[in-house]
Each structure stands twice: as structure tokens, then as C-alpha cells.
C-alpha atoms as a PDB file:
ATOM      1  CA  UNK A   1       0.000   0.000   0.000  1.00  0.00           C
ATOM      2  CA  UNK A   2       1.277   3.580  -0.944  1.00  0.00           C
ATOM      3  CA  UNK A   3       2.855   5.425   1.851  1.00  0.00           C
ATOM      4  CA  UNK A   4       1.141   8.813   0.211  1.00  0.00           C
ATOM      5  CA  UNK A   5      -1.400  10.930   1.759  1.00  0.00           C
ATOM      6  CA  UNK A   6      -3.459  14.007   0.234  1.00  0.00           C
ATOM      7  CA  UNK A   7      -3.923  16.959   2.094  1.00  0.00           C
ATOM      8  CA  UNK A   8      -7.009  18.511   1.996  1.00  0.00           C
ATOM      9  CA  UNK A   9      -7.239  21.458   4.677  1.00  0.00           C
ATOM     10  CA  UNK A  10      -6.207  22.050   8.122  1.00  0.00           C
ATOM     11  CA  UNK A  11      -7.949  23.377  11.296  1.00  0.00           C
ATOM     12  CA  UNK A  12      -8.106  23.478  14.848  1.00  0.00           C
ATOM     13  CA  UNK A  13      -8.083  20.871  16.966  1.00  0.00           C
ATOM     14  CA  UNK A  14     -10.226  18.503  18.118  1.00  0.00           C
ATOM     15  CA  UNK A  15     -12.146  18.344  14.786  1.00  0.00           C
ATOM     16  CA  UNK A  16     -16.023  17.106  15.660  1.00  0.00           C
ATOM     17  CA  UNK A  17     -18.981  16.698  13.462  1.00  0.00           C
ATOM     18  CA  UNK A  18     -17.570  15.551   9.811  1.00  0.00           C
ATOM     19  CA  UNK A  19     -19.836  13.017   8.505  1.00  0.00           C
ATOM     20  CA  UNK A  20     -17.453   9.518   8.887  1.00  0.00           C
ATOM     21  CA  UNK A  21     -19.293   9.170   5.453  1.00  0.00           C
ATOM     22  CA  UNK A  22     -16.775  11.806   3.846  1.00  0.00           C
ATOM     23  CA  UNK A  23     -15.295  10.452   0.854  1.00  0.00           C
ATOM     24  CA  UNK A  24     -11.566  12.079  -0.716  1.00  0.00           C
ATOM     25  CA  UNK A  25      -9.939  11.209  -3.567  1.00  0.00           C
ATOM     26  CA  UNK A  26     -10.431   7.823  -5.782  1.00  0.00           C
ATOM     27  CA  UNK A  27     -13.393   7.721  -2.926  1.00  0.00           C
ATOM     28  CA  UNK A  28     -10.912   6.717  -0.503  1.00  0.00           C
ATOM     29  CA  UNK A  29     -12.078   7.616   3.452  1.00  0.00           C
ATOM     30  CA  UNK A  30     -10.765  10.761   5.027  1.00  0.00           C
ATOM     31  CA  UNK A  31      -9.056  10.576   8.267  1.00  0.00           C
ATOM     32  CA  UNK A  32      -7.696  13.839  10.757  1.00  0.00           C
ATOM     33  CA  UNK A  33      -3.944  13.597  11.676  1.00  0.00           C
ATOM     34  CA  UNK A  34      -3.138  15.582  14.795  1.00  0.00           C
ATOM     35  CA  UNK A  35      -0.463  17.695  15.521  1.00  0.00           C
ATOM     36  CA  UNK A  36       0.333  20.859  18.040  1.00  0.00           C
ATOM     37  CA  UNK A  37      -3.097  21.737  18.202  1.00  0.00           C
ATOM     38  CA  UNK A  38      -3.827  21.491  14.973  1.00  0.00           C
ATOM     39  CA  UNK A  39      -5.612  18.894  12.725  1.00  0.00           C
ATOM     40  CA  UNK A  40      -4.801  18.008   8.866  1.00  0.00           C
ATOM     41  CA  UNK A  41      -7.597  16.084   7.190  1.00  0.00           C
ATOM     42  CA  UNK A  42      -5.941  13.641   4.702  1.00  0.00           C
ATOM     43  CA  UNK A  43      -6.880  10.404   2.922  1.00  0.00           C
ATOM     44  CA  UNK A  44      -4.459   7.684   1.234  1.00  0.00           C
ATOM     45  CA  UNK A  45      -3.565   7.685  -2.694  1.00  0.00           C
ATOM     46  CA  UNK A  46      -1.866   5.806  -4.971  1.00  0.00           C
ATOM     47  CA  UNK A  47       1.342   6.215  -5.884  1.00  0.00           C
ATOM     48  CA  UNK A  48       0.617   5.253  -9.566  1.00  0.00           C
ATOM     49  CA  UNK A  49      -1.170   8.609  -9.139  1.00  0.00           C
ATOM     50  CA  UNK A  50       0.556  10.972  -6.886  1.00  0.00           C
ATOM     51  CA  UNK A  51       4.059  10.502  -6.918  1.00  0.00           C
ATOM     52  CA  UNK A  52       6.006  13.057  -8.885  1.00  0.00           C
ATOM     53  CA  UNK A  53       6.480  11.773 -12.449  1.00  0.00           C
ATOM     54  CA  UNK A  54       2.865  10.610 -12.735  1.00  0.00           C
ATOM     55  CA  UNK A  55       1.007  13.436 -10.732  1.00  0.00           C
ATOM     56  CA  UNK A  56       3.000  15.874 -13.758  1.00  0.00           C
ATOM     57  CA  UNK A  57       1.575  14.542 -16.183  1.00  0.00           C
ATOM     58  CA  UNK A  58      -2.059  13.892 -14.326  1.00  0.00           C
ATOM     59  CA  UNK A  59      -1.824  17.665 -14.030  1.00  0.00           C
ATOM     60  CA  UNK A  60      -2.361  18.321 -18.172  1.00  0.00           C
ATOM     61  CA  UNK A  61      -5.588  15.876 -18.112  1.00  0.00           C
ATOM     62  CA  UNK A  62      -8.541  18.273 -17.509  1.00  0.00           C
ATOM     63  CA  UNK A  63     -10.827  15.119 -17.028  1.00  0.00           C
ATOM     64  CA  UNK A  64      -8.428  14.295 -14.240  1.00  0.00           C
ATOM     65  CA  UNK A  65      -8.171  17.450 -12.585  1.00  0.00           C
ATOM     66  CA  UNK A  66     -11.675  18.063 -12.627  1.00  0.00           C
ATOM     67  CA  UNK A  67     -12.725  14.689 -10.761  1.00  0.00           C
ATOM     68  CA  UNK A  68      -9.999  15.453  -8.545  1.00  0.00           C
ATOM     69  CA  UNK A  69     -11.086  18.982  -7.646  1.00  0.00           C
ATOM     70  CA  UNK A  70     -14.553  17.751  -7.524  1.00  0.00           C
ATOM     71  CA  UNK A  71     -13.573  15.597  -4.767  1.00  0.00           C
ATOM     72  CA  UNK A  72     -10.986  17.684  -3.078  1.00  0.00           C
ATOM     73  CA  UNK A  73     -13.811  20.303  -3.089  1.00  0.00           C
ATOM     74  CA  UNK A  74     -16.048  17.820  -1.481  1.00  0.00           C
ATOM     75  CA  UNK A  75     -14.096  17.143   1.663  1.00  0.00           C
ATOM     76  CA  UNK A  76     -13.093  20.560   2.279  1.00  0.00           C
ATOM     77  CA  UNK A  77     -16.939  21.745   2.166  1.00  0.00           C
ATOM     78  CA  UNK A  78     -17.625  18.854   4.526  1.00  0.00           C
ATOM     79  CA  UNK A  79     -15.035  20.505   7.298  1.00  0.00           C
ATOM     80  CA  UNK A  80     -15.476  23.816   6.541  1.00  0.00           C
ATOM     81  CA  UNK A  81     -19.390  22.980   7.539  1.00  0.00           C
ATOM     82  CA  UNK A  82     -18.150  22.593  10.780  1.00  0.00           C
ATOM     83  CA  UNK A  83     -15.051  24.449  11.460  1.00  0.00           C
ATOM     84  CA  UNK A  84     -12.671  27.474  10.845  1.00  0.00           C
ATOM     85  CA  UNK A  85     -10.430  25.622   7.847  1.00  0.00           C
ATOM     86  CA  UNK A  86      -7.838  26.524   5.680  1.00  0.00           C
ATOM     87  CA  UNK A  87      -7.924  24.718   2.587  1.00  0.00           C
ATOM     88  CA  UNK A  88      -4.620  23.730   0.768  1.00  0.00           C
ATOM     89  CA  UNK A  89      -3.909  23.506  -2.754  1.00  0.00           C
ATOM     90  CA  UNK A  90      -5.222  20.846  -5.262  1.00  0.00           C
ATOM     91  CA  UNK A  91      -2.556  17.787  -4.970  1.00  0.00           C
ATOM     92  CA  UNK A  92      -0.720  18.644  -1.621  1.00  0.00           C
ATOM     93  CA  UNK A  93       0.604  15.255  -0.619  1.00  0.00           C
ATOM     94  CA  UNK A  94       2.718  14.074   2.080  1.00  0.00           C
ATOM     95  CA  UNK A  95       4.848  11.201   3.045  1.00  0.00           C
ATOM     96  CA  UNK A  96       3.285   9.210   5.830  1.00  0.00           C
ATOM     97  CA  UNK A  97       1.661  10.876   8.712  1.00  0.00           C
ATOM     98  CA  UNK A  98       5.019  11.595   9.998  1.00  0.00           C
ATOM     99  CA  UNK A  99       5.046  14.123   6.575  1.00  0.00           C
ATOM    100  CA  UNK A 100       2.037  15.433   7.583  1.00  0.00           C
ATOM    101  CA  UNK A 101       2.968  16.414  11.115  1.00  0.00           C
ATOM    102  CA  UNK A 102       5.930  18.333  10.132  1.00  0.00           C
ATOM    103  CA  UNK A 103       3.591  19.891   7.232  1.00  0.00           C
ATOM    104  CA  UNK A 104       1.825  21.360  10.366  1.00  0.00           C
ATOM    105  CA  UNK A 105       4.816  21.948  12.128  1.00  0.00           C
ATOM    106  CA  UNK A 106       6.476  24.139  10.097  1.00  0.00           C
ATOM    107  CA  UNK A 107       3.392  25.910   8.697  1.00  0.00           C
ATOM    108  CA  UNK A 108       2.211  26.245  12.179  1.00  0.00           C
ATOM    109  CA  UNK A 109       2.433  30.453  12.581  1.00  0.00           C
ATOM    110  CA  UNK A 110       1.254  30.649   9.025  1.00  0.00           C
ATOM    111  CA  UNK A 111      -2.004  27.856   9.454  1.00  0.00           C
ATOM    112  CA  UNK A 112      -2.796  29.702  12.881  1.00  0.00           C
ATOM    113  CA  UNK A 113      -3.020  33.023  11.205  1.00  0.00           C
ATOM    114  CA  UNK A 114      -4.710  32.122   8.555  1.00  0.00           C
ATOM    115  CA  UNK A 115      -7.142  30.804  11.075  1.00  0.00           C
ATOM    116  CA  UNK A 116      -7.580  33.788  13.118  1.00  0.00           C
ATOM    117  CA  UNK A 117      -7.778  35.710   9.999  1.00  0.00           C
ATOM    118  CA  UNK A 118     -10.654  33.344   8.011  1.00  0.00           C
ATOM    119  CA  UNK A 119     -12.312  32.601  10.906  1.00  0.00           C
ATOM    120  CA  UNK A 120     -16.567  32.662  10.205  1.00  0.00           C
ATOM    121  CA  UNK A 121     -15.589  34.283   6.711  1.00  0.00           C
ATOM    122  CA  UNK A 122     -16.660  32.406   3.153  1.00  0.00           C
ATOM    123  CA  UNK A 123     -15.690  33.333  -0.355  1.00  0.00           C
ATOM    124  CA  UNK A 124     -18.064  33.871  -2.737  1.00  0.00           C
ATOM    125  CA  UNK A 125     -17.256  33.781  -6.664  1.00  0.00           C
ATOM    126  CA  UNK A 126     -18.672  36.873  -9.173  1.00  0.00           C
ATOM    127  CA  UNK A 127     -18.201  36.458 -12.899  1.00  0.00           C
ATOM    128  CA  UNK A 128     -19.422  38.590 -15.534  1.00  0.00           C
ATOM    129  CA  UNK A 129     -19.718  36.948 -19.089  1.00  0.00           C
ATOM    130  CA  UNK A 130     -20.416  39.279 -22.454  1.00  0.00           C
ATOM    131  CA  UNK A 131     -21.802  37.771 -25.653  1.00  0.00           C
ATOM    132  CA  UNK A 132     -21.319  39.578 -28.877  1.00  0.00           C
ATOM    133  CA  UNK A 133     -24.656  40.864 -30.519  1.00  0.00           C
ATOM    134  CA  UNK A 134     -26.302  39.491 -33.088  1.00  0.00           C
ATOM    135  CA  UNK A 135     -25.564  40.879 -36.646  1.00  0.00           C
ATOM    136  CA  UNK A 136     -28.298  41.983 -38.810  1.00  0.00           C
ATOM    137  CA  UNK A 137     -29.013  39.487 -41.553  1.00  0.00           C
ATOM    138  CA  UNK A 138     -26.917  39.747 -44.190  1.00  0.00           C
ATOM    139  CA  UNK A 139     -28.600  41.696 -47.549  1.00  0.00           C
ATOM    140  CA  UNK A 140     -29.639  39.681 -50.148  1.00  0.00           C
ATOM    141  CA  UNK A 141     -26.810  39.469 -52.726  1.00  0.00           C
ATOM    142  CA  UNK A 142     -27.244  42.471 -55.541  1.00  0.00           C
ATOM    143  CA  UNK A 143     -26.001  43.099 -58.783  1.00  0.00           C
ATOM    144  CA  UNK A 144     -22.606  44.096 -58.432  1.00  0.00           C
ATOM    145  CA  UNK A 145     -21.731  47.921 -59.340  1.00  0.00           C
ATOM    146  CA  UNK A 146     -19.035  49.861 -59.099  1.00  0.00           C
ATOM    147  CA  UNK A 147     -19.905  50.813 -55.545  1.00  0.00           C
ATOM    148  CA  UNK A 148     -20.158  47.430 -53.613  1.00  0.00           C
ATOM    149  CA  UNK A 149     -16.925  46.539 -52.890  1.00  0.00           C
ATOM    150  CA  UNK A 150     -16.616  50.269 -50.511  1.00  0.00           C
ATOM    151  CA  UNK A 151     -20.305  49.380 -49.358  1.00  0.00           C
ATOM    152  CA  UNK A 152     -19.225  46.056 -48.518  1.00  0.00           C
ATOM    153  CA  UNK A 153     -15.987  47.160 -46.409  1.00  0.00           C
ATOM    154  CA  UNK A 154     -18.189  50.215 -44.738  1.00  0.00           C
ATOM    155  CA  UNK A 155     -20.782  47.321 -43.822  1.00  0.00           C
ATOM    156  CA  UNK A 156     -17.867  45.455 -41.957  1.00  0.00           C
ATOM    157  CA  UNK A 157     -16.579  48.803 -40.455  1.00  0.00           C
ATOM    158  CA  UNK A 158     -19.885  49.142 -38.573  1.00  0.00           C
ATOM    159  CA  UNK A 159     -20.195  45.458 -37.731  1.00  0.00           C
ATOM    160  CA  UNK A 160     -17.038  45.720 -36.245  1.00  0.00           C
ATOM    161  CA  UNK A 161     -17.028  48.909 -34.711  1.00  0.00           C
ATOM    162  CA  UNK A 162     -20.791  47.966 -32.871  1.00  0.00           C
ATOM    163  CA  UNK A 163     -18.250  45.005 -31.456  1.00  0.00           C
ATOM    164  CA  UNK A 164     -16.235  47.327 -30.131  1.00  0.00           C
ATOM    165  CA  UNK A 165     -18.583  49.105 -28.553  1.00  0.00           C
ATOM    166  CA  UNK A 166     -20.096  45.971 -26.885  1.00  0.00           C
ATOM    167  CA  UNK A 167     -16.624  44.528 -25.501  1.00  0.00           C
ATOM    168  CA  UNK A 168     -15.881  48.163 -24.195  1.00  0.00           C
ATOM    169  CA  UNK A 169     -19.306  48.816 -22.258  1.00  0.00           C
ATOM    170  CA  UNK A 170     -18.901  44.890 -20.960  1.00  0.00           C
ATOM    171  CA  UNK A 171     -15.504  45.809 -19.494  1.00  0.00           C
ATOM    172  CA  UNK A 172     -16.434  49.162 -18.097  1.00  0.00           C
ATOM    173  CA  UNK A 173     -19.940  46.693 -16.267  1.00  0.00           C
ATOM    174  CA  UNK A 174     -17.491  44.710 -14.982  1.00  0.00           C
ATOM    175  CA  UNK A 175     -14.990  47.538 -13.598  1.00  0.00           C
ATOM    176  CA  UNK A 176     -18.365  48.839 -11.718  1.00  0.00           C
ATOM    177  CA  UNK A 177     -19.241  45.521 -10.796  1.00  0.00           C
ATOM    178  CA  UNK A 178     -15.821  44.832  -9.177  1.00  0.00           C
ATOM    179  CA  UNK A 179     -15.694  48.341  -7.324  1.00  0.00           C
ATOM    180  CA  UNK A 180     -19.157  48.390  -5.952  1.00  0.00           C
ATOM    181  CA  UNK A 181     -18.374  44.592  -4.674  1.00  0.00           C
ATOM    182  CA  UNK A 182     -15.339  44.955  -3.002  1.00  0.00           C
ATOM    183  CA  UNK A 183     -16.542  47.947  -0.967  1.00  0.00           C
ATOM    184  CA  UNK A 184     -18.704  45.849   0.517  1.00  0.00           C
ATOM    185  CA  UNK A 185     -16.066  43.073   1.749  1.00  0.00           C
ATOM    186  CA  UNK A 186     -12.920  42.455   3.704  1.00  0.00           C
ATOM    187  CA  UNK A 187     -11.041  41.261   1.166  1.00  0.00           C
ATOM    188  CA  UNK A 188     -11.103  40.424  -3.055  1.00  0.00           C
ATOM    189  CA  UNK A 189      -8.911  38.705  -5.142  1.00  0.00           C
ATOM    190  CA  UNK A 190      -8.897  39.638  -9.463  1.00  0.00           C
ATOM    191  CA  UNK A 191      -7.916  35.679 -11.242  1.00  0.00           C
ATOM    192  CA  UNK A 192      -7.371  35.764 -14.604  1.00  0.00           C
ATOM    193  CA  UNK A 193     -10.457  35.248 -16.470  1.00  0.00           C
ATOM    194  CA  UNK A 194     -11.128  31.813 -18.083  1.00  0.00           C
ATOM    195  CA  UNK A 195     -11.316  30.897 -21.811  1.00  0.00           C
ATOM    196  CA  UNK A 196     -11.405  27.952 -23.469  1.00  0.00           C
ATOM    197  CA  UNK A 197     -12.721  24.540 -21.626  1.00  0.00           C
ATOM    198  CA  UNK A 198     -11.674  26.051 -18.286  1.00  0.00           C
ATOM    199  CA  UNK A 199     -14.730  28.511 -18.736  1.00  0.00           C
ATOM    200  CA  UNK A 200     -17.516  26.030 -19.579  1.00  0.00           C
ATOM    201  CA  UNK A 201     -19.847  28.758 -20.249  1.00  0.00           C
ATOM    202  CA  UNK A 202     -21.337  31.146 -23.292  1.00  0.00           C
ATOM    203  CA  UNK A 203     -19.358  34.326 -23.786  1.00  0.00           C
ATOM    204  CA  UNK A 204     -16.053  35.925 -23.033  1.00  0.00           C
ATOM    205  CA  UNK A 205     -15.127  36.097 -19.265  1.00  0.00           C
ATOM    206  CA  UNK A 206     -14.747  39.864 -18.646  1.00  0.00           C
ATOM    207  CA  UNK A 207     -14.445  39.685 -14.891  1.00  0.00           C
ATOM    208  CA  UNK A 208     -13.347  37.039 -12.856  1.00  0.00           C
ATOM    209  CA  UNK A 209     -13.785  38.085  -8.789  1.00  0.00           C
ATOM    210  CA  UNK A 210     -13.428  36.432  -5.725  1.00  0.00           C
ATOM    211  CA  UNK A 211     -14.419  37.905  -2.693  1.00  0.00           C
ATOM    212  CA  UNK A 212     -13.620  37.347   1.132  1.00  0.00           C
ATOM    213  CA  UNK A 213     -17.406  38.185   2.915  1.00  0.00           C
ATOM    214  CA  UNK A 214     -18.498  37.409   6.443  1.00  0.00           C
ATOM    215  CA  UNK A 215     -20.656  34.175   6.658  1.00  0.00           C
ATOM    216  CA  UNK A 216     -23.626  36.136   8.458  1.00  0.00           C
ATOM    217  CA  UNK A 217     -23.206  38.406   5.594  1.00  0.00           C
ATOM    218  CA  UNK A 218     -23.550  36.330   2.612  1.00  0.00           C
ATOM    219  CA  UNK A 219     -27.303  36.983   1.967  1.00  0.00           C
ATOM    220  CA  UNK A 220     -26.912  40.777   1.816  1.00  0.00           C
ATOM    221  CA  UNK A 221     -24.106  40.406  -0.095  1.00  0.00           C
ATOM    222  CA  UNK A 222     -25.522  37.840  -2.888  1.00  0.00           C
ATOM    223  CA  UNK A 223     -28.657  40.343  -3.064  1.00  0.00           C
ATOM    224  CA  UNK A 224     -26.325  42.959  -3.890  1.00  0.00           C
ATOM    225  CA  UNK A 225     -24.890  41.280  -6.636  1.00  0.00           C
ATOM    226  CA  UNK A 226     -28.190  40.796  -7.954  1.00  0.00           C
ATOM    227  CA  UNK A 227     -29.190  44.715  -7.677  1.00  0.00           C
ATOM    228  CA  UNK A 228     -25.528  45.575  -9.598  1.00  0.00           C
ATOM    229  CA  UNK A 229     -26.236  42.864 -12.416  1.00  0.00           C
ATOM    230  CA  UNK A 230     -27.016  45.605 -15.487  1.00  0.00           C
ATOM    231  CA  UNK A 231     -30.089  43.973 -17.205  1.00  0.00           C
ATOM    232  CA  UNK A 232     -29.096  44.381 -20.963  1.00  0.00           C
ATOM    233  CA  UNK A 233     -28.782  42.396 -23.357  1.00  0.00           C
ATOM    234  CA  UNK A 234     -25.329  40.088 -23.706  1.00  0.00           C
ATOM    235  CA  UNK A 235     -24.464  40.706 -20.298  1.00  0.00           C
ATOM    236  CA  UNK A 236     -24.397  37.658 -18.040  1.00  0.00           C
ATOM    237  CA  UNK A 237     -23.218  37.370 -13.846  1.00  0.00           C
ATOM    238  CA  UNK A 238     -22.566  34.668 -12.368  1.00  0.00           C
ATOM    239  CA  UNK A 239     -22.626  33.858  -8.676  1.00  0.00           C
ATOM    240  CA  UNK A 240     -20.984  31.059  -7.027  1.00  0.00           C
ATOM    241  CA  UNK A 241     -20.066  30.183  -3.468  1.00  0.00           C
ATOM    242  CA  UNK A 242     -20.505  30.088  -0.386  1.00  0.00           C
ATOM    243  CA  UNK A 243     -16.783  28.628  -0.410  1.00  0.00           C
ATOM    244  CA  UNK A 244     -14.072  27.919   1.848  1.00  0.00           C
ATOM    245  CA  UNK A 245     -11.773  30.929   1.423  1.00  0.00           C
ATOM    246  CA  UNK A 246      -9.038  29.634  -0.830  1.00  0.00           C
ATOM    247  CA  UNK A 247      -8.486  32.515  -2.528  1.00  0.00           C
ATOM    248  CA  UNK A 248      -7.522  34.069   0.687  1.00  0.00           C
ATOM    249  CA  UNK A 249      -5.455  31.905   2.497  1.00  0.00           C
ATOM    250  CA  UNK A 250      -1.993  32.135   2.302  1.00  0.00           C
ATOM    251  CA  UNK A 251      -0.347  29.326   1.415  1.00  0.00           C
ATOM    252  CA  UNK A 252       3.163  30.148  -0.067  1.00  0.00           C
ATOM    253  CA  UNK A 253       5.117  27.665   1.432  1.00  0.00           C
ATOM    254  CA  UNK A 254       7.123  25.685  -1.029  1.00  0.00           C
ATOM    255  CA  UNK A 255       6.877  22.374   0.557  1.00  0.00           C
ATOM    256  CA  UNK A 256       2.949  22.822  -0.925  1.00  0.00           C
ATOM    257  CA  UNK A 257       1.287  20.022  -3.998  1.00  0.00           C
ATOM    258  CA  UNK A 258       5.118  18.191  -3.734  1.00  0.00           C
ATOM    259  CA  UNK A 259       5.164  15.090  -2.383  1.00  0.00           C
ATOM    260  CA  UNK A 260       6.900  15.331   1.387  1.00  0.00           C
ATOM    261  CA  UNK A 261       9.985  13.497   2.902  1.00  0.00           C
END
């Protein structure tokens, strides 16, 4: 049996009330490991999976990353239900539990702050997406006169500068959006907005927000959001969340998604 464990989040100790039901990675059981006061909830993983050479090249399969997440996700909701947490980053695996306890050791004025800090706060997620209005139907094709080829190009110049026009009122939404938000919590975080398969939705991702709210706040702040959202056409918010915090706990040290001594 591997040796490996994945670290999902840590928090205070004792840890009471996560269902024994709680399932991590590859639906393995999650399990707390104690040390100074503080508890890391872990679960066992294969090395096939998580040891260096294969956990590289795991990291490129977005099928694989998102079943992971999915699952990391899962546990840390589970804890953070019930507890202060800091979450840790997808694919932060230790060595044995002796790995684990000096993962807490030496993190331990950095886990405790983040604790004090996070404490009864959630994240909540605010994307804006813009779609690109419709063109009018094309003419019907005409005789062709001297003139169509500069009608043609000043047909395209309006098509393209009504684009324009759409991308640059979208951006200066989401610049509102962002501003009006963060006045109203602790803390936000600007990630780089998503393209491709990461975004999995219509549109282009204009604004991509995370932001740091009390938990007894959340409802005020999610009908906020709702009385910001512009209601015009092309323009699309979405809110996600309540979260653990991740995009607000600090979790620079290097040591972090490598496998430990």
C-alpha cells in the first residue's frame, strides 16, 4: 500500500462533526492527523497517481483534474461545515503521517493566522460573461456595381465597430461591478479570467472576482450582486459560493502540492 497521503485542509483541533461518510480522492475515506493543536484532514492515494512523475503529467488531463477537484472540493466543504479551515492547494501530498505532522509543524504560525484571519468568513465567486450581438441578416446578394466593394468594407466597419462598442461597455460593467463589490467586503482577489474549456460557459469572461465576505453576511451580499447585475442584453453574472476561502489563504510555502519526505 502507498505510503502517500493528500492533504485537503487544516484546522483546529479537536475536529467534531464531519460526517465519517466523507469520501476524498479515488473515494478513498478521510481521516484527521493531529499535531500541536492542529488537525490536517488527509486520505491515502496511490502512488501510480501521486508521486512526482505521474502526478505531472495527471496535471495536463482536464478530465483528471476536474474529478480530482470535484472531490478535493467535497471534503473541504464537509469541514469547513463545521469548522474554521484553511484549505490547501489541489494535490498537496505528504509522506506518511510523519510528513504530515511536520507539514503542520512548520506551517504552524502561518495555518494559525490564517485561522484567526478566516475565521466565520466564506468566499463567494462573481463572474461577468459578455456575448457579442447578433448581426443583422446579411442583404440579399445584388447586382454588383461599381460601388459594392466600398459598401461592402463600410458594412464590416460598422459590424465591427458595434463590437467594439459591446466589448468596451462589458468591461467598463465589470470595472463597476468589481468596485461596488469589493466595498462591501474584507477582502477580493482579481484571477485571470477563463477561456477555453476552463470557462464552460457562453461568452467571453470579462471579470473574474473572488471575494472574502463574512458568513452572516452572505445573503446581503448575494442580493447585492443581484441589484448591480445591469439587465441588458449580452451581459451575463454569475454567482458562485458560499466557499471555503481559498483565494484568501496564504499558502506560499514551497513544501505545498510536492510530495513530502
Amino acid at each position: 500500500m502507498s505510503d502517500l497521503l493528500y492533504v485537503y485542509a487544516v484546522a483546529r483541533a479537536p475536529l467534531e462533526g464531519v460526517p465519517a461518510s466523507t469520501e476524498g480522492v479515488g473515494g478513498a475515506p478521510v481521516r484527521p492527523v493531529e499535531g500541536d493543536g492542529l488537525i490536517a484532514v488527509v486520505s491515502d492515494v496511490r502512488a501510480e497517481d501521486f508521486e512526482e512523475a505521474p502526478l505531472r503529467k495527471h496535471l495536463e488531463d482536464l478530465d483528471w483534474l476536474s474529478g480530482t477537484a470535484r472531490a478535493h472540493e467535497s471534503v473541504v466543504r464537509a469541514v469547513s461545515d463545521v469548522t474554521g479551515v484553511v484549505p490547501l492547494r489541489l494535490a498537496t501530498v505528504c509522506r506518511g503521517e510523519s510528513g504530515v505532522r511536520r507539514l503542520l509543524d512548520e506551517g504552524y504560525d502561518r495555518f494559525t493566522a490564517n485561522l484567526d484571519r478566516l475565521e466565520g468568513r466564506v468566499e463567494w465567486g462573481v463572474k461577468l460573461y459578455a456575448t457579442a450581438q447578433a448581426e443583422p441578416a446579411k442583404e440579399p446578394a445584388s447586382v454588383e456595381t461599381p460601388s459594392s466593394g466600398r459598401d461592402y468594407l463600410r458594412r464590416r466597419l460598422r459590424n465591427r465597430q458595434s463590437r467594439e462598442r459591446n466589448w468596451a461597455q462589458a468591461d467598463a460593467l465589470a470595472r463597476r461591478l468589481h468596485t461596488e463589490l469589493a466595498g462591501h467586503a474584507e477582502a477580493q482577489r482579481l484571477h485571470r479570467p477563463q477561456s477555453g474549456e476552463l470557462a464552460r460557459a457562453d461568452g467571453v469572461n470579462v471579470l473574474n472576482a473572488a471575494f472574502l465576505v463574512r458568513r452572516a453576511e452572505s445573503e446581503a451580499f448575494v442580493g447585492l450582486v443581484e441589484r448591480l447585475t445591469p439587465q441588458e442584453p449580452g451581459i451575463r453574472v454569475e454567482v458562485t459560493g458560499p466557499w471555503a476561502p481559498y483565494s484568501f489563504a496564504d499558502l506560499s510555502d514551497p513544501r505545498e502540492g510536492r510530495v513530502g519526505a
